[in-house]
N, C-alpha and C. Protein backbone atom coordinates (compact mmCIF):
# COMPACT_ATOMS: atom_id res chain seq x y z
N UNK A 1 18.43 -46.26 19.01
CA UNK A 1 18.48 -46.50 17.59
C UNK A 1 19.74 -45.89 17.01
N UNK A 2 20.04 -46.21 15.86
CA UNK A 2 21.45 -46.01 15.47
C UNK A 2 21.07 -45.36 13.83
N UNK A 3 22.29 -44.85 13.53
CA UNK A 3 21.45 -43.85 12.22
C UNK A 3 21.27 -45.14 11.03
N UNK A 4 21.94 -46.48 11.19
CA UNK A 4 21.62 -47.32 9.92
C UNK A 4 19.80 -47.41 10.18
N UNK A 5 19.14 -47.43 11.42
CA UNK A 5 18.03 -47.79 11.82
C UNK A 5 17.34 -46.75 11.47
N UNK A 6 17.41 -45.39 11.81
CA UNK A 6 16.66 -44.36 11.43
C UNK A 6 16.47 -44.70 9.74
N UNK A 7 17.63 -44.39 9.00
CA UNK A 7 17.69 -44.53 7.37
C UNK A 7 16.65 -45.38 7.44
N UNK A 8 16.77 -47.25 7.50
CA UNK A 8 16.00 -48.04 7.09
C UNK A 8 14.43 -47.53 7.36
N UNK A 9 14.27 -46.59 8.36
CA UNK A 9 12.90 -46.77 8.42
C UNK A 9 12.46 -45.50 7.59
N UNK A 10 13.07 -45.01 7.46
CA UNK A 10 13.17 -42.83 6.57
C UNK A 10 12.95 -43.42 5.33
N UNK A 11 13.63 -44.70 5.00
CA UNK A 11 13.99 -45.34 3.30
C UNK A 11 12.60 -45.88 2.66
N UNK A 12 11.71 -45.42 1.63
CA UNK A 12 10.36 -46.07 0.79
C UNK A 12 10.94 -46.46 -0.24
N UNK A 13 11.35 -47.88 -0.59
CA UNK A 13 11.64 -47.97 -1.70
C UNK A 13 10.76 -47.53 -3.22
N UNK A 14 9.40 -47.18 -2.88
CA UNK A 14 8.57 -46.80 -3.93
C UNK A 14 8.97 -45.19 -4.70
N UNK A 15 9.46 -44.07 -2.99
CA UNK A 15 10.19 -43.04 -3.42
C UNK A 15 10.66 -42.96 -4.56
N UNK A 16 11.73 -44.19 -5.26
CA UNK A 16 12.70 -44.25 -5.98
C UNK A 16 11.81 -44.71 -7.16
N UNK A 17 10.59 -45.19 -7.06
CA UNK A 17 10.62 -46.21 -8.48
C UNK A 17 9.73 -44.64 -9.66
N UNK A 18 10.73 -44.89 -10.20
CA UNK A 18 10.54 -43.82 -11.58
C UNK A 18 8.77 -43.51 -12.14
N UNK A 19 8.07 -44.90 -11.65
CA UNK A 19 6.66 -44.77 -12.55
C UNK A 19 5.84 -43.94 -11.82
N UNK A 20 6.08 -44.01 -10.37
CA UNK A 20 5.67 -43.11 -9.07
C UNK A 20 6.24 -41.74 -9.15
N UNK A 21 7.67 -41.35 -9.57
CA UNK A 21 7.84 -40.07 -9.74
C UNK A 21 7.59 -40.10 -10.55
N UNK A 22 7.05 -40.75 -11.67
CA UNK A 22 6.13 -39.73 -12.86
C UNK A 22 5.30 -39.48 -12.94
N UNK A 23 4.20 -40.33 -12.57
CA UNK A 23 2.81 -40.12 -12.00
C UNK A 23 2.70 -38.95 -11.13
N UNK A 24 3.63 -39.04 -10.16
CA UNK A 24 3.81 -37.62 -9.55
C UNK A 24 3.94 -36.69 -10.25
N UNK A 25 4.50 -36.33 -10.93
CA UNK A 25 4.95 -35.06 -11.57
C UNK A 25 4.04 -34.87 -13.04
N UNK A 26 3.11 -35.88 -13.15
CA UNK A 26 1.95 -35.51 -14.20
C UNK A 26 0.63 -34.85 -13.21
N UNK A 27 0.53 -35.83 -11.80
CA UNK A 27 -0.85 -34.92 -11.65
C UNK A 27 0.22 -33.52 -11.00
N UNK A 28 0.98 -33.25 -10.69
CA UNK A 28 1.81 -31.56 -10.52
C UNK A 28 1.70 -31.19 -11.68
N UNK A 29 1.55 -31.31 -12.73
CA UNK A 29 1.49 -30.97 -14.26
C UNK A 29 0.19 -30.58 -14.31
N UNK A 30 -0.54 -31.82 -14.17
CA UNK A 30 -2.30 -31.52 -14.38
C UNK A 30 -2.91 -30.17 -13.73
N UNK A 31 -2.37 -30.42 -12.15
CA UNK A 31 -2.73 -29.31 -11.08
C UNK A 31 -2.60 -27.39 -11.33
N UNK A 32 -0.69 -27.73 -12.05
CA UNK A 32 -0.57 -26.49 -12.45
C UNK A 32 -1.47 -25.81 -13.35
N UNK A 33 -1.40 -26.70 -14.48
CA UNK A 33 -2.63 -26.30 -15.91
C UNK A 33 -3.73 -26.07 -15.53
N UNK A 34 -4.61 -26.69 -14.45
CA UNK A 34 -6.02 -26.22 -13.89
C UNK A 34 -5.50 -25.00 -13.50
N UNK A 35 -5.22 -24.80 -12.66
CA UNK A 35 -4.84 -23.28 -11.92
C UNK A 35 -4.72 -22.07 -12.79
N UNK A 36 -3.51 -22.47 -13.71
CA UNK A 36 -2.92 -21.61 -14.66
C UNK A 36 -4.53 -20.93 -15.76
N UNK A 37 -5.12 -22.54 -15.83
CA UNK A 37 -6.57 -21.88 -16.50
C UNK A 37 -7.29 -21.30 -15.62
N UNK A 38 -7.51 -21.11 -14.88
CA UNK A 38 -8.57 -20.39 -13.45
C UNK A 38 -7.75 -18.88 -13.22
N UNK A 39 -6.51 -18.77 -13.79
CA UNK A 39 -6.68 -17.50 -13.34
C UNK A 39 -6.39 -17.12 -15.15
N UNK A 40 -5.79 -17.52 -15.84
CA UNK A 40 -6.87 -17.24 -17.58
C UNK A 40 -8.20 -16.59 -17.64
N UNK A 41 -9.27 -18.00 -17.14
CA UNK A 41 -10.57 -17.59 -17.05
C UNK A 41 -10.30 -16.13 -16.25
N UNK A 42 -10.03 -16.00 -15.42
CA UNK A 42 -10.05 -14.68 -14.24
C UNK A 42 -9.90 -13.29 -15.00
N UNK A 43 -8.58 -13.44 -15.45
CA UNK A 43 -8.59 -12.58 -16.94
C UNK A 43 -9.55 -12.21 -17.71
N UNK A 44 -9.89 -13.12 -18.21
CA UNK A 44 -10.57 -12.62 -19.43
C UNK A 44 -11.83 -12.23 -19.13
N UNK A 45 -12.07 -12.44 -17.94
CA UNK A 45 -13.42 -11.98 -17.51
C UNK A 45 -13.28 -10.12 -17.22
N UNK A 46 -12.31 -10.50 -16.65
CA UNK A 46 -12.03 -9.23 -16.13
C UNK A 46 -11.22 -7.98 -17.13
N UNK A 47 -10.90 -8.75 -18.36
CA UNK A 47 -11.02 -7.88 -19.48
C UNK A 47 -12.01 -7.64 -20.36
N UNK A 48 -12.86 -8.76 -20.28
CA UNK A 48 -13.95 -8.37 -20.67
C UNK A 48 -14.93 -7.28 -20.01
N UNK A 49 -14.87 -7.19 -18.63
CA UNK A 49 -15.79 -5.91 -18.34
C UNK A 49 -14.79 -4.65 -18.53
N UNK A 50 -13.52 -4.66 -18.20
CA UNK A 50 -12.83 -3.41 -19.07
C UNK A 50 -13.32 -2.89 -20.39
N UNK A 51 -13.26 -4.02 -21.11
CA UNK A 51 -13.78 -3.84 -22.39
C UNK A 51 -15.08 -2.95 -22.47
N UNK A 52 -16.22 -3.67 -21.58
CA UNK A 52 -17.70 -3.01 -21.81
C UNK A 52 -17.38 -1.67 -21.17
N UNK A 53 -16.96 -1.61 -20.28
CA UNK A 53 -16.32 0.34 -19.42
C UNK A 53 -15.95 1.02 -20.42
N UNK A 54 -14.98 0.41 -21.61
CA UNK A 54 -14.31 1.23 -22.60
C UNK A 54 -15.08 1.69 -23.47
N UNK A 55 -16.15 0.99 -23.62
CA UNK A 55 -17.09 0.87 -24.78
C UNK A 55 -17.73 2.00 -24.47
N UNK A 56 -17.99 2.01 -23.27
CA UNK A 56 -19.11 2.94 -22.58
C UNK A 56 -18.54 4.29 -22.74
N UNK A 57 -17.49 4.13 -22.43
CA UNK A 57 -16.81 5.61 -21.47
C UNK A 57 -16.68 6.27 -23.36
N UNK A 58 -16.62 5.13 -24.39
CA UNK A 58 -16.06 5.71 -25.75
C UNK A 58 -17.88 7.03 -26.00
N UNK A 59 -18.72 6.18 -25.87
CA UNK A 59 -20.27 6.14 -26.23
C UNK A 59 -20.20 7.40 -26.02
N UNK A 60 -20.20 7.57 -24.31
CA UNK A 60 -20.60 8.60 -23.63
C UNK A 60 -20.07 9.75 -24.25
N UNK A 61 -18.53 10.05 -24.36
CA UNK A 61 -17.91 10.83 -24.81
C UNK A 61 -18.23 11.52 -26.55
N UNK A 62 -18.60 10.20 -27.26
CA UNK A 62 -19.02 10.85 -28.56
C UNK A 62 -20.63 11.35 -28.40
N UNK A 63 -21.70 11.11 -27.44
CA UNK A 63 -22.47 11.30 -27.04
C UNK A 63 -22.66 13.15 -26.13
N UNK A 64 -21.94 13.21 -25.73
CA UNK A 64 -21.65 14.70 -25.19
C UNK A 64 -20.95 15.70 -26.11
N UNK A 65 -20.23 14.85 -27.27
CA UNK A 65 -19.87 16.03 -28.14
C UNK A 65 -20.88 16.00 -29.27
N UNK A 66 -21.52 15.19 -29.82
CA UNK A 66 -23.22 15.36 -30.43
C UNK A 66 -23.70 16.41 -29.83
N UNK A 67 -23.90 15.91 -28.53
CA UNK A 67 -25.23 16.71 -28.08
C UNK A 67 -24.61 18.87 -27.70
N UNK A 68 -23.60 18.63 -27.76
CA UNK A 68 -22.58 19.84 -27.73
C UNK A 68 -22.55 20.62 -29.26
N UNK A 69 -23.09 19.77 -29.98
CA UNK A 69 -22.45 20.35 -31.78
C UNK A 69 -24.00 20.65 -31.46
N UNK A 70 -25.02 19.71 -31.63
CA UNK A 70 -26.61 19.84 -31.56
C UNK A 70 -27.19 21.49 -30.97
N UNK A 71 -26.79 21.63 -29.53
CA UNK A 71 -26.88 22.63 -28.71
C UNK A 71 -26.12 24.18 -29.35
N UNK A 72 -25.09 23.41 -30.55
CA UNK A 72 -24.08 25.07 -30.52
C UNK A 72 -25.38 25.36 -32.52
N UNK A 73 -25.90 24.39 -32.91
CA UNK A 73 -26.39 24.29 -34.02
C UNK A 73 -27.50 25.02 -33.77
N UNK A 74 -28.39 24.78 -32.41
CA UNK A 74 -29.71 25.03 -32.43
C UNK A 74 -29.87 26.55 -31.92
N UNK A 75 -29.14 27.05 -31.50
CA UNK A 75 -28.57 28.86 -30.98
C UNK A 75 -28.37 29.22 -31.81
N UNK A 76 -27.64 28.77 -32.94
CA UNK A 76 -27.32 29.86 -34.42
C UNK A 76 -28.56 29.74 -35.32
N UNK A 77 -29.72 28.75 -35.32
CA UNK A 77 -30.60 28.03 -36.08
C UNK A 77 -31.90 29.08 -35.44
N UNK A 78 -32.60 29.66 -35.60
CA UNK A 78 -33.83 30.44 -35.23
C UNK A 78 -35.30 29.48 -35.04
């Protein structure tokens, strides 16, 4: 075979037709945006339980200094 022969057979003329590379490059569009939302969703999930930890860790902390004021109240209190 000779390289005009290789080309002709390497050659899709559809490759070239513009409505095919656009179609292409919408579902690559579509594909990215799913993804891009899946790791969004991933996020926000995962800031959301940060969130509830923060909440907690806030609770706890005003919760131990209550019960710290309570404890220093009830020793001076007879």
């Amino acid at each position: 075979m000779t390289d005009t022969q290789d080309f002709r057979l390497a050659y899709d003329p559809k490759m070239f037709d513009p409505a095919v590379r656009i179609e292409a490059n919408e579902r690559l569009a579509a594909l990215q945006f799913e993804m891009l939302n899946t790791r969004l969703d991933r996020i926000e999930e995962a800031m959301e339980r940060l969130e509830k930890r923060l909440w907690l860790t806030v609770f706890g902390v005003a919760a131990a200094i209550l019960t710290q004021a309570f404890q220093s109240f009830m020793t001076v209190t007879p």
